[in-house]
C-alpha atoms as a PDB file:
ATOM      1  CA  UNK A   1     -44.356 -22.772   7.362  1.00  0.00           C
ATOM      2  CA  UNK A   2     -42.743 -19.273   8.624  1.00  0.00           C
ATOM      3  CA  UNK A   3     -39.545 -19.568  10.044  1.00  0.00           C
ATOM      4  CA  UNK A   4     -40.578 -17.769  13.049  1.00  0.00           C
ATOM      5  CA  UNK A   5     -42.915 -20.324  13.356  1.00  0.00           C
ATOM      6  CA  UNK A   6     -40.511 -22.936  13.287  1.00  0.00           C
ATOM      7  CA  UNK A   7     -38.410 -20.971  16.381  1.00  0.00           C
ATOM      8  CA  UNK A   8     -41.144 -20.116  18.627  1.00  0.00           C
ATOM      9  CA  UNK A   9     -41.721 -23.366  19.392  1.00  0.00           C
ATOM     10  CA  UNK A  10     -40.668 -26.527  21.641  1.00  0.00           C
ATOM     11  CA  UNK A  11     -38.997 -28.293  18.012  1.00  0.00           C
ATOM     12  CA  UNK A  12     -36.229 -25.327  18.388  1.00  0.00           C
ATOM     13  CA  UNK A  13     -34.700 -26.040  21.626  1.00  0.00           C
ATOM     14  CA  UNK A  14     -35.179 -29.675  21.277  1.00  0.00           C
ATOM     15  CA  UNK A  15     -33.313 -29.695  18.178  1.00  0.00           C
ATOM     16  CA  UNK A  16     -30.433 -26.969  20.101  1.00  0.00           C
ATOM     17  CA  UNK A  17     -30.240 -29.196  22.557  1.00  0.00           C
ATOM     18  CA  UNK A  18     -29.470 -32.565  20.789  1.00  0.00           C
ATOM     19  CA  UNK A  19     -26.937 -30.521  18.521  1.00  0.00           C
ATOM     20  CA  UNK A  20     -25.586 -29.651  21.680  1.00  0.00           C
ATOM     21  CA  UNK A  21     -25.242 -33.205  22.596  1.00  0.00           C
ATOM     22  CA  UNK A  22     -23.630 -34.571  19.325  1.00  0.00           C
ATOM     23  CA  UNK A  23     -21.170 -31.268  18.859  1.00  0.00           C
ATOM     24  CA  UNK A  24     -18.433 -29.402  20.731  1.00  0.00           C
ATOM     25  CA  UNK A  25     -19.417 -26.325  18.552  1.00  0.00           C
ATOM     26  CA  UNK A  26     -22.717 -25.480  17.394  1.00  0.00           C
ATOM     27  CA  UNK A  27     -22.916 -22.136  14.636  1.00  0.00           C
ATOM     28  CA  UNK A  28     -25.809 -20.942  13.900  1.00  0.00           C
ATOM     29  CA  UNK A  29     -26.414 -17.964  10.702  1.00  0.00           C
ATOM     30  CA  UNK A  30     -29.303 -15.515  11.304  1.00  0.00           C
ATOM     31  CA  UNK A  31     -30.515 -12.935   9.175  1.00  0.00           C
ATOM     32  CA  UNK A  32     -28.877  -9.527  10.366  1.00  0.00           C
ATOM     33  CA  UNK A  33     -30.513  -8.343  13.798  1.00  0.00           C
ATOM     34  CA  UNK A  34     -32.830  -5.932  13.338  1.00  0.00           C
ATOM     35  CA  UNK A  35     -34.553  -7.154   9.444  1.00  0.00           C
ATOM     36  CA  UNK A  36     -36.284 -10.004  10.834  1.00  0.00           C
ATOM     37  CA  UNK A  37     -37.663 -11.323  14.442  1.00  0.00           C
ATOM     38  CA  UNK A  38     -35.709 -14.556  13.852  1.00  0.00           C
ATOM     39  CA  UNK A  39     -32.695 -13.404  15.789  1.00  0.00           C
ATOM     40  CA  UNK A  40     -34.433 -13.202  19.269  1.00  0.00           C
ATOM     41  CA  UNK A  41     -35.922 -16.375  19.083  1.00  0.00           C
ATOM     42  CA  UNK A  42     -32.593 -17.864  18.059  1.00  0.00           C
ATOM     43  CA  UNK A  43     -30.904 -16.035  20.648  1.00  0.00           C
ATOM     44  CA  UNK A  44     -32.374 -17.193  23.316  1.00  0.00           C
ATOM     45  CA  UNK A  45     -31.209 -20.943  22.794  1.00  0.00           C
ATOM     46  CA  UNK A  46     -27.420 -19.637  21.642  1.00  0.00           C
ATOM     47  CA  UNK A  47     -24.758 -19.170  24.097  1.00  0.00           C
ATOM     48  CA  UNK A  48     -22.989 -16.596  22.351  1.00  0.00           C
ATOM     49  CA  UNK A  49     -23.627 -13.880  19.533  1.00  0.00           C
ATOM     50  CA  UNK A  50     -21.011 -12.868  17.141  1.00  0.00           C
ATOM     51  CA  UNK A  51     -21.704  -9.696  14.907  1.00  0.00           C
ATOM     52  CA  UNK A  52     -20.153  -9.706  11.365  1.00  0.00           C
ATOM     53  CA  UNK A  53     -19.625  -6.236   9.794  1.00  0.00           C
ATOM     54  CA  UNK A  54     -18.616  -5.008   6.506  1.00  0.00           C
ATOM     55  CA  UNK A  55     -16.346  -2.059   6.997  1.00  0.00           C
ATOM     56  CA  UNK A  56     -17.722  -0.128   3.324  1.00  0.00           C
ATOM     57  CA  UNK A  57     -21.549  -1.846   4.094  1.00  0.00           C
ATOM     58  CA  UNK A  58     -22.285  -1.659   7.514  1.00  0.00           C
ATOM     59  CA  UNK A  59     -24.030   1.422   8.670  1.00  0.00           C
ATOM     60  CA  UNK A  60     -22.666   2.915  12.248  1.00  0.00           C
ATOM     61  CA  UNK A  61     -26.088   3.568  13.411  1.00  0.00           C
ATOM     62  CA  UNK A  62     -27.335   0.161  12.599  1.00  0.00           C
ATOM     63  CA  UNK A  63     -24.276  -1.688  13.816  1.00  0.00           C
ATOM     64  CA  UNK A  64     -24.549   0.328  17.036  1.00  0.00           C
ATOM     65  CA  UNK A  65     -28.404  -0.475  16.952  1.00  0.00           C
ATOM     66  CA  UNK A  66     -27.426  -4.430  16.926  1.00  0.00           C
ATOM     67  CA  UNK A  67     -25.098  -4.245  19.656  1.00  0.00           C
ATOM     68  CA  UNK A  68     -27.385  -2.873  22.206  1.00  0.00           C
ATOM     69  CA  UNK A  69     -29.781  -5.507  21.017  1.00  0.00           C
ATOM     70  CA  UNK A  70     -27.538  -8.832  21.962  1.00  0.00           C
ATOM     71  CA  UNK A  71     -27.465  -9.650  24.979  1.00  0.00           C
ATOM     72  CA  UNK A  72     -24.221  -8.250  27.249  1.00  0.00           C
ATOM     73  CA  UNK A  73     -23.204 -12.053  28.591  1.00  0.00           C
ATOM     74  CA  UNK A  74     -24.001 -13.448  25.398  1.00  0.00           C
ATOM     75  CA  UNK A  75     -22.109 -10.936  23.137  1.00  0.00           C
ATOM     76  CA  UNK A  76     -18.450 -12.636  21.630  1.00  0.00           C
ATOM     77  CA  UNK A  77     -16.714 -10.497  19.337  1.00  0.00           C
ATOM     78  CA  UNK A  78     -17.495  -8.104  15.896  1.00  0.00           C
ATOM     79  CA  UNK A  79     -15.321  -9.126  13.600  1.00  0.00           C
ATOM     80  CA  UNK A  80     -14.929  -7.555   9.717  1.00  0.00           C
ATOM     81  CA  UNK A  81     -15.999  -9.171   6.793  1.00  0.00           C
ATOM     82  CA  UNK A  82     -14.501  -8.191   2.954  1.00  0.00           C
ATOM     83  CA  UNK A  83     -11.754  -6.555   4.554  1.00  0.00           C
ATOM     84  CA  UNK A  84      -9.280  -5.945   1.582  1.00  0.00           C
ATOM     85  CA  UNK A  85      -5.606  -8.116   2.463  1.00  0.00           C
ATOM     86  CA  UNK A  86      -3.548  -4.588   2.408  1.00  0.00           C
ATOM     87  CA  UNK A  87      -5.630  -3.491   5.177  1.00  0.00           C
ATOM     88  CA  UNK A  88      -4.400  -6.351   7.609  1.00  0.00           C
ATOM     89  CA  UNK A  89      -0.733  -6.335   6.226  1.00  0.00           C
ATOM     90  CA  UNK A  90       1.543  -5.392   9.137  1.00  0.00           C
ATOM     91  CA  UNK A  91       3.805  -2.060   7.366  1.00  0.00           C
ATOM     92  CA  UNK A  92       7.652  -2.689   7.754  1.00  0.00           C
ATOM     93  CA  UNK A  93       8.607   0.790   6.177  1.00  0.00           C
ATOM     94  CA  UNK A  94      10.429   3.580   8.122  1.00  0.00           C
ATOM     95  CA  UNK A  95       7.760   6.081   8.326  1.00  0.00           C
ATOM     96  CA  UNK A  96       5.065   4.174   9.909  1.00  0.00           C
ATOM     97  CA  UNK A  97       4.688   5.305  13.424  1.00  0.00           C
ATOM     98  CA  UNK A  98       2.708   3.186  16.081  1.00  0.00           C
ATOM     99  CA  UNK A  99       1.388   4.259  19.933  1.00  0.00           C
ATOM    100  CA  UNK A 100       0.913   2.515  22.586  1.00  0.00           C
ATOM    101  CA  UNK A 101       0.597   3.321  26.096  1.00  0.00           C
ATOM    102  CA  UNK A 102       3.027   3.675  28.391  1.00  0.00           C
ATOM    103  CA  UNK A 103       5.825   3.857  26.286  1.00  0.00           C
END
């Protein structure tokens, strides 16, 4: 059977619901937004969309193609995926300068 198949019908928000029931948390992993229809149908059971980029994979134009695509009260957070460990490491050397405002 076609997946879409399987979420365009009343078996997908029966099964959201008892999931629901049994969890405090409930993830669900879609296909990225715009390959497939599968991320409508699943949206529209979820309570909340989170958008996983890859900072050297990720095209702007798609990414900023996705966002307009989840729904505003349903959107959580985009948060980076492969992000090499130097890039998070906080710098402790003298000529690293921060900004922030009003100071």
């Amino acid at each position: 059977m076609h997946p879409v198949a399987l979420l365009n019908g009343p078996p997908w928000p029966a099964l959201c619901a008892k999931l629901r029931g049994m969890f405090r948390y409930v993830v669900i992993d879609s296909p990225p937004i715009a390959a497939v229809a599968d991320f409508d149908l699943i949206q529209e059971t979820c309570d909340g969309a989170i958008l996983v980029v890859r900072p050297d994979h990720t095209a702007r134009a798609l990414l900023q193609k996705s966002l307009e695509m989840v729904a505003k009260a349903k959107f959580l957070d985009v948060p980076p995926n492969c992000v090499p460990e130097w890039a998070l490491a906080k710098r402790s050397s003298a000529d690293y300068y921060y900004y922030s405002e009003g100071r």
